[in-house]
Structures are given as C-alpha cells and as structure tokens.
C-alpha atoms as a PDB file:
ATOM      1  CA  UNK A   1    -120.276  12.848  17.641  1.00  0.00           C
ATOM      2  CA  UNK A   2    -119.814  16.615  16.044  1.00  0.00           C
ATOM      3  CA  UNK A   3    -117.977  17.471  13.576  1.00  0.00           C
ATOM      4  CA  UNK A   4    -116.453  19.549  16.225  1.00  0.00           C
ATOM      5  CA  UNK A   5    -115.740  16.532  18.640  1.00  0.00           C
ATOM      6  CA  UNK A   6    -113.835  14.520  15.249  1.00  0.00           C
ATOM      7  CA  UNK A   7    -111.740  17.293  14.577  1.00  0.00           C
ATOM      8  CA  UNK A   8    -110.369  17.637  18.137  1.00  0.00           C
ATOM      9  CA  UNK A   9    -110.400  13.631  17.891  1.00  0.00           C
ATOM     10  CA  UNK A  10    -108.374  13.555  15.334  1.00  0.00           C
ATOM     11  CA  UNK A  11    -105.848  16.121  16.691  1.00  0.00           C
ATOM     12  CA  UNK A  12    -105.295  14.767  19.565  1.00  0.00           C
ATOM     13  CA  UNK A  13    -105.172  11.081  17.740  1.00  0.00           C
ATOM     14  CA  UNK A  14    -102.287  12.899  15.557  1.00  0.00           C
ATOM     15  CA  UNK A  15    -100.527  14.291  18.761  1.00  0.00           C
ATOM     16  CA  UNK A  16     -99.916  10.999  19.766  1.00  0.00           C
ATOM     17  CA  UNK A  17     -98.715   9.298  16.781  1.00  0.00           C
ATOM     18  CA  UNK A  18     -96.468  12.125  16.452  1.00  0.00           C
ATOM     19  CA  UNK A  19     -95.066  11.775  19.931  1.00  0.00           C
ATOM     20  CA  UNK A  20     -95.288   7.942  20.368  1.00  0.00           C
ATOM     21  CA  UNK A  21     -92.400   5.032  19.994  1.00  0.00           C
ATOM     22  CA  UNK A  22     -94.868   2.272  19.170  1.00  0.00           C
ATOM     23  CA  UNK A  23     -98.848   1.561  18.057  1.00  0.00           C
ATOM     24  CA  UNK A  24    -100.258  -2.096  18.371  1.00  0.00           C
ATOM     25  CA  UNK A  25    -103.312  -2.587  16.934  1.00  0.00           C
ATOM     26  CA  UNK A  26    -105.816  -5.106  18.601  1.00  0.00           C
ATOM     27  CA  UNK A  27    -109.108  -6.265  17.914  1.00  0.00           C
ATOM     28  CA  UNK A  28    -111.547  -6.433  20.206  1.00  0.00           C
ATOM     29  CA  UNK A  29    -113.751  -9.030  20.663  1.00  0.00           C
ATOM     30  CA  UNK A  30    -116.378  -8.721  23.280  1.00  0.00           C
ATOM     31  CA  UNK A  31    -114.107  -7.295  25.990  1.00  0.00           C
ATOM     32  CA  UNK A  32    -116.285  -6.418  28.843  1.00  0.00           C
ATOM     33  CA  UNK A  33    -116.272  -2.940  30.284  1.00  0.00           C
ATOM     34  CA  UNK A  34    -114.082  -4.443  33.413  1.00  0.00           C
ATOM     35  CA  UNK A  35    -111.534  -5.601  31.189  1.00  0.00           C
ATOM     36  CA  UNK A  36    -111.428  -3.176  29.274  1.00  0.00           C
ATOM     37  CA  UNK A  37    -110.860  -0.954  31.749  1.00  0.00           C
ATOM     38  CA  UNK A  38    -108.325  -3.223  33.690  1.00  0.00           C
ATOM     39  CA  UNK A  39    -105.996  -3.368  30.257  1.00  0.00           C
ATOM     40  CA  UNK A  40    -106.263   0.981  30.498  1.00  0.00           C
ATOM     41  CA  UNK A  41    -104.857   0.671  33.869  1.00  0.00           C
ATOM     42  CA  UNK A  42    -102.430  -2.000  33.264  1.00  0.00           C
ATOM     43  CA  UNK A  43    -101.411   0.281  29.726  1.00  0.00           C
ATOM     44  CA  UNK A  44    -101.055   3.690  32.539  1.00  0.00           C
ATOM     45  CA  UNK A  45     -99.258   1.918  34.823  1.00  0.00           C
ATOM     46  CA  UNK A  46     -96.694   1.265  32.160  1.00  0.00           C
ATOM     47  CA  UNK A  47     -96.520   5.003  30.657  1.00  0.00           C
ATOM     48  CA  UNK A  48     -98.802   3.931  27.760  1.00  0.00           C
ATOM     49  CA  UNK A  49    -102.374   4.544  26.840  1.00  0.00           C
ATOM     50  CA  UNK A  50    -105.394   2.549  25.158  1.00  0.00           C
ATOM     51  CA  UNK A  51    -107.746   3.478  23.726  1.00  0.00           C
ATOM     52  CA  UNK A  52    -110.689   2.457  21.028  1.00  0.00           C
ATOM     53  CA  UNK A  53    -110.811   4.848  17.939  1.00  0.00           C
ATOM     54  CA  UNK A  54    -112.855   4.979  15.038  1.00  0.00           C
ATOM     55  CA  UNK A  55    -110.867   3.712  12.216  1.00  0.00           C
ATOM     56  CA  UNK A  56    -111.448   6.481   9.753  1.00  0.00           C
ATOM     57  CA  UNK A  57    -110.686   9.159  12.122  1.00  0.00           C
ATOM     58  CA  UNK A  58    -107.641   7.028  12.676  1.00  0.00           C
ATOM     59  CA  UNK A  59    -106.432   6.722  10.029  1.00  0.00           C
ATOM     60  CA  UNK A  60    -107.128  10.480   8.866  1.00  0.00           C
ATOM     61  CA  UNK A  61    -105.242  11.241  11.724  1.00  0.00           C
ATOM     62  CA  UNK A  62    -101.936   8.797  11.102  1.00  0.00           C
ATOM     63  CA  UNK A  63    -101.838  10.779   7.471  1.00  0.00           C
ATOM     64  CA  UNK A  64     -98.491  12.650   7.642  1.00  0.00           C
ATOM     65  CA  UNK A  65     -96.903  10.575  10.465  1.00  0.00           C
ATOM     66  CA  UNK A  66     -94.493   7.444  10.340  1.00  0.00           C
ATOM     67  CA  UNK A  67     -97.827   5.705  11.245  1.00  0.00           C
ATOM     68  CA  UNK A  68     -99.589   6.101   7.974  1.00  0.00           C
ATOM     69  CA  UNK A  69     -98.290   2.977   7.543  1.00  0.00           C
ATOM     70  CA  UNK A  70    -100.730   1.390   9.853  1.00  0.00           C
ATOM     71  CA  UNK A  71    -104.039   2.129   7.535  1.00  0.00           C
ATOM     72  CA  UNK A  72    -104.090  -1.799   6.178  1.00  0.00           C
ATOM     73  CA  UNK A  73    -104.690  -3.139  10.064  1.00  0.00           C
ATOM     74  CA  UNK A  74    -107.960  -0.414  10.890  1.00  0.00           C
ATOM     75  CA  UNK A  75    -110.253  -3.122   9.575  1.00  0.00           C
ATOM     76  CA  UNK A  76    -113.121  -4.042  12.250  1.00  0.00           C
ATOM     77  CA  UNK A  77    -113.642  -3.461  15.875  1.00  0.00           C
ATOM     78  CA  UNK A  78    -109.824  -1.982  16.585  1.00  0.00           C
ATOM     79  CA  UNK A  79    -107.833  -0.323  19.492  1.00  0.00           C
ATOM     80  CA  UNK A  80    -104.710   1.627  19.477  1.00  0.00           C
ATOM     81  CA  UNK A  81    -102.029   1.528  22.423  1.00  0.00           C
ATOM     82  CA  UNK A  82     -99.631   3.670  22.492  1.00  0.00           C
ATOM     83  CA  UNK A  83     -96.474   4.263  24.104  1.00  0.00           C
ATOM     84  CA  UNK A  84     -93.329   6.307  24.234  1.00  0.00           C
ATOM     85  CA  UNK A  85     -90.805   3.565  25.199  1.00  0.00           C
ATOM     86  CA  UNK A  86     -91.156   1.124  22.275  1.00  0.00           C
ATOM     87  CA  UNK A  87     -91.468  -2.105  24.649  1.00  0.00           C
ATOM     88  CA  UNK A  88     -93.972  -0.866  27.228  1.00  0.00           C
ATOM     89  CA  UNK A  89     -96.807  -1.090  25.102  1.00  0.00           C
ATOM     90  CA  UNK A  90     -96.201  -4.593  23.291  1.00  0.00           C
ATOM     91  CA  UNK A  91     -95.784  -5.964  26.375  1.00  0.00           C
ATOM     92  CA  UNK A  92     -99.010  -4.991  28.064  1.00  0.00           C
ATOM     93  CA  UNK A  93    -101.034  -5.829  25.454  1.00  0.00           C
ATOM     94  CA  UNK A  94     -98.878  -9.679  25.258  1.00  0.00           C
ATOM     95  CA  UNK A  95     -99.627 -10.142  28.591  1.00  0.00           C
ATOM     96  CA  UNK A  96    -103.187  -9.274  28.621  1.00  0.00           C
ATOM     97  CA  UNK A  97    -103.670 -11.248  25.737  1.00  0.00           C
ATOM     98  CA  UNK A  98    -102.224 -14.506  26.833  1.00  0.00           C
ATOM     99  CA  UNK A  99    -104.989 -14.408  29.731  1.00  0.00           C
ATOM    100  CA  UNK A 100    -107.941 -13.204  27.510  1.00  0.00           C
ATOM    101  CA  UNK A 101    -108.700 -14.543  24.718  1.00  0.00           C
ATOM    102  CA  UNK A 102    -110.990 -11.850  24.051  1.00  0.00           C
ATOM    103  CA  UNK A 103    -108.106  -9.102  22.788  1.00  0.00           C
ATOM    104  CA  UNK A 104    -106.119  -9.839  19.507  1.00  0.00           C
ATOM    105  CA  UNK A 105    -103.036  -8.454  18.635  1.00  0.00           C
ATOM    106  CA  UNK A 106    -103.693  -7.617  14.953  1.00  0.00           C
ATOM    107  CA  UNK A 107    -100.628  -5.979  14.283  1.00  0.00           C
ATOM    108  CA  UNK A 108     -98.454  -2.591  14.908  1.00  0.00           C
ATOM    109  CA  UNK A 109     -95.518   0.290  13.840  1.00  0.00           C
ATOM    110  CA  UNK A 110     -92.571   0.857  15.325  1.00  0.00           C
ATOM    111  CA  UNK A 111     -92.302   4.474  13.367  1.00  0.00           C
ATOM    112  CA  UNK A 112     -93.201   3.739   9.700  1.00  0.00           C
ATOM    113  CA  UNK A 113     -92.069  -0.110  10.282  1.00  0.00           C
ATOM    114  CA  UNK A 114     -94.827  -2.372  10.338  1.00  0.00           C
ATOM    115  CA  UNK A 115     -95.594  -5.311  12.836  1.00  0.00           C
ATOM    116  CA  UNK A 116     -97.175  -8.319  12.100  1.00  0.00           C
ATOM    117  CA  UNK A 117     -98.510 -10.300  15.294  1.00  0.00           C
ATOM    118  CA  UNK A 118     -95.024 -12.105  15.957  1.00  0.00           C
ATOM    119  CA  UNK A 119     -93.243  -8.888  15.752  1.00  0.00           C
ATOM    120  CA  UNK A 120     -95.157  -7.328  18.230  1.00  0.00           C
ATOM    121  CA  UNK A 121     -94.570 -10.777  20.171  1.00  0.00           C
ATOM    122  CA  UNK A 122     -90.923 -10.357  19.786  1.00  0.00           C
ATOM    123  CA  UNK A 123     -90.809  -6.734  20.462  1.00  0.00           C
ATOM    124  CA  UNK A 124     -92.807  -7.146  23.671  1.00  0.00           C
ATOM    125  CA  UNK A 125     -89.900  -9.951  24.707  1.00  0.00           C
ATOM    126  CA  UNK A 126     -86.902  -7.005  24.656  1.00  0.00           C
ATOM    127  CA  UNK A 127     -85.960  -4.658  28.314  1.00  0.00           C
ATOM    128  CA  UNK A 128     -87.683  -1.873  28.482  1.00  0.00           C
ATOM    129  CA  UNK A 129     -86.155   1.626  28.157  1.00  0.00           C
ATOM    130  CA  UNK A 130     -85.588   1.327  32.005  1.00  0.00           C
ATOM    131  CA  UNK A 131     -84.446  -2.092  32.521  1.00  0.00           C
ATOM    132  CA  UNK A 132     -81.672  -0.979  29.717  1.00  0.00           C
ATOM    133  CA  UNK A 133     -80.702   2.155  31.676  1.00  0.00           C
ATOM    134  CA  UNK A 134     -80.006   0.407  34.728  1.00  0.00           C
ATOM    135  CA  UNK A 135     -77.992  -2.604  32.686  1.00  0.00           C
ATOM    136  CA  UNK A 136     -75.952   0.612  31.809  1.00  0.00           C
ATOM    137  CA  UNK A 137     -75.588   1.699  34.915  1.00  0.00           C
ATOM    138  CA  UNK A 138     -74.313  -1.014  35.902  1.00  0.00           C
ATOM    139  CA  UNK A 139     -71.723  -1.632  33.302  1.00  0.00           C
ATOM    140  CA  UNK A 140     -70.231   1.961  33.840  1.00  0.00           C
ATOM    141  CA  UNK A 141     -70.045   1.635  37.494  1.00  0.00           C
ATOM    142  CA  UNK A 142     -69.081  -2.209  37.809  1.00  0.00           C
ATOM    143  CA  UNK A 143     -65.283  -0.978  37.043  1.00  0.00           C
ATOM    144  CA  UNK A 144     -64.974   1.850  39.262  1.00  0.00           C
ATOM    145  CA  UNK A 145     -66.299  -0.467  42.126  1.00  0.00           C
ATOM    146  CA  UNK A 146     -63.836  -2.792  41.435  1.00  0.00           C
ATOM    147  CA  UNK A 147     -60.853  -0.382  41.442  1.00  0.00           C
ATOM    148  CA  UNK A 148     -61.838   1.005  44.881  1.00  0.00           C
ATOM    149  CA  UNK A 149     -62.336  -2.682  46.277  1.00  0.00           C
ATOM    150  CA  UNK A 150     -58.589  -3.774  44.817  1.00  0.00           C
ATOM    151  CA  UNK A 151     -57.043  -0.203  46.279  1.00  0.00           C
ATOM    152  CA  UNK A 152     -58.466  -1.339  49.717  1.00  0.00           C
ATOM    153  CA  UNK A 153     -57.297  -4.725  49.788  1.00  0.00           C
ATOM    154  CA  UNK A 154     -53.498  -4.010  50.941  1.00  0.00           C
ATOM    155  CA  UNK A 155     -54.406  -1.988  53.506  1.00  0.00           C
ATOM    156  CA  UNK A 156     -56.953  -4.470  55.134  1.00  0.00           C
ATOM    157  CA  UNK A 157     -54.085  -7.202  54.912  1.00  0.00           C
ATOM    158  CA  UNK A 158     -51.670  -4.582  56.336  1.00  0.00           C
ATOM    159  CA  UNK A 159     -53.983  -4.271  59.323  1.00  0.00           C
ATOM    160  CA  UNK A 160     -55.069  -8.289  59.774  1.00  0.00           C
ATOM    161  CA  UNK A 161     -51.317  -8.235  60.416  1.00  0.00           C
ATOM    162  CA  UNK A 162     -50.785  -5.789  62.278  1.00  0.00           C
ATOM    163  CA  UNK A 163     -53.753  -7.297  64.752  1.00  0.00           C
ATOM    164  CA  UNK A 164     -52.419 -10.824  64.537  1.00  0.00           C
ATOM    165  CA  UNK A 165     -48.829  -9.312  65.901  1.00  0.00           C
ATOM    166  CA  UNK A 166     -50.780  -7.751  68.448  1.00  0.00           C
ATOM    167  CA  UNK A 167     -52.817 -10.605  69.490  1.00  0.00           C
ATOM    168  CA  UNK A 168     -49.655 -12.671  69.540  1.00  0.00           C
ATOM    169  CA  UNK A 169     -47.383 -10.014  71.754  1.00  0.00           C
ATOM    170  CA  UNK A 170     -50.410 -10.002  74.393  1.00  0.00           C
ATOM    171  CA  UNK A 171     -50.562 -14.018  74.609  1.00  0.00           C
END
C-alpha cells in the first residue's frame, strides 16, 4: 500500500468516525473469507459496515474525533463496524459472535464513551432506532384511535336498536 492509498485510507476511515453512532472493535481470529464476508452482509443489511483496518492508520485516523478514545483496543488482528444507529452495529456483531467463536468482541465507543465487552453486550440488547420510532408511533396514535372508536359507539347502539325494532315490527 502507497502512501497515496493510506492517506485516502485514512480519510475515508475519519469520514466515518465522524459520521458514525457506534464502533465495536473485534478481533479476528481465523475467520474464513466466507464468514467474513457473510458478517459484511449481515453488517449492510443492517445500515452498518465492517471492515478490517490497519491499526495505526486507525488510529491516526480516530485523532480529532469522539473515537480517539478507542486507541487502547487497536492491539492485534482488529476490525471496526460501524454504524449510524447506535444498536445496529452491536447487535450484528453479538449475534455473529454467539455462533462463531472465531470473532471477539474486544470492545467499542459510543462517541468518546468507551465499551468494554458487556457494554457492547448490553447495548446490542436495546430497540433499534426503528423499533423505537414505531413504539412512538404507536403511543401518539393509540389515543386518537381510541377517541374515534368511543365517538362511534352510540351511534352503532342507536342503530342495533333501531334494527331490533325493525326486526320485531316485521315478526
């Protein structure tokens, strides 16, 4: 690798710490090439990324982000995934982890908080961004369904009535 290819590297390693919710660091351990690959698509499919980095150009890139934080857990063979929504990440890389015991979860940063293994455990156990919109949703529009369904009720009795009189005048 160029100096050329480091310094875009490196920029585009900073990009994403700049623009990411979470980082979990894992250590890989003789994944093969299919599982690696299977934990990238698994990470996509959830709106993250992963992806093996050299831990000096790693950590030259984290310098000036919340993720600076991070330098202590680039020791060894590491990976970084990434994520915008703070959950999405954590929980891939629990999930792939309790079926592989190739992949360790080292550690990670939630902005400059660290992780250690059992917060990233924890963190991966919360709704995601999504699953938290949609409890909202709910919430705001539980009451308004409510309200319609308790205006409709009198006129539904009024017309049960109204039928049964009917019913009862053509016997």
């Amino acid at each position: 690798m160029d100096r050329a290819q480091k310094a875009e590297l490196v920029a585009e390693l900073n990009r994403t710490f700049t623009e990411t919710g979470v980082v979990v660091v894992t250590r890989n351990l003789g994944l093969t090439v299919a599982q690696s690959t299977a934990l990238r698509v698994k990470m996509r499919e959830a709106g993250g990324s992963y992806r093996v980095s050299k831990n000096k150009l790693a950590r030259i890139a984290a310098e000036g982000t919340a993720y600076s934080t991070l330098n202590a857990l680039l020791v060894g063979p590491t990976a970084l995934s990434t994520s915008v929504d703070p959950v999405a990440a954590a929980k891939v890389v629990v999930e792939f982890a309790k079926t592989n015991d190739k992949l360790e979860i080292v550690g990670g940063a939630m902005g400059d908080t660290v992780l250690d293994v059992d917060g990233v455990k924890a963190l991966a156990t919360l709704p995601s961004l999504d699953e938290l919109r949609g409890t909202i949703i709910g919430l705001i529009s539980a009451p308004a369904t409510k309200i319609a369904r308790i205006l409709k009720e009198p006129g539904g009795q009024i017309a049960r009535v109204l039928a049964a009189h009917a019913a009862e005048a053509d016997a």
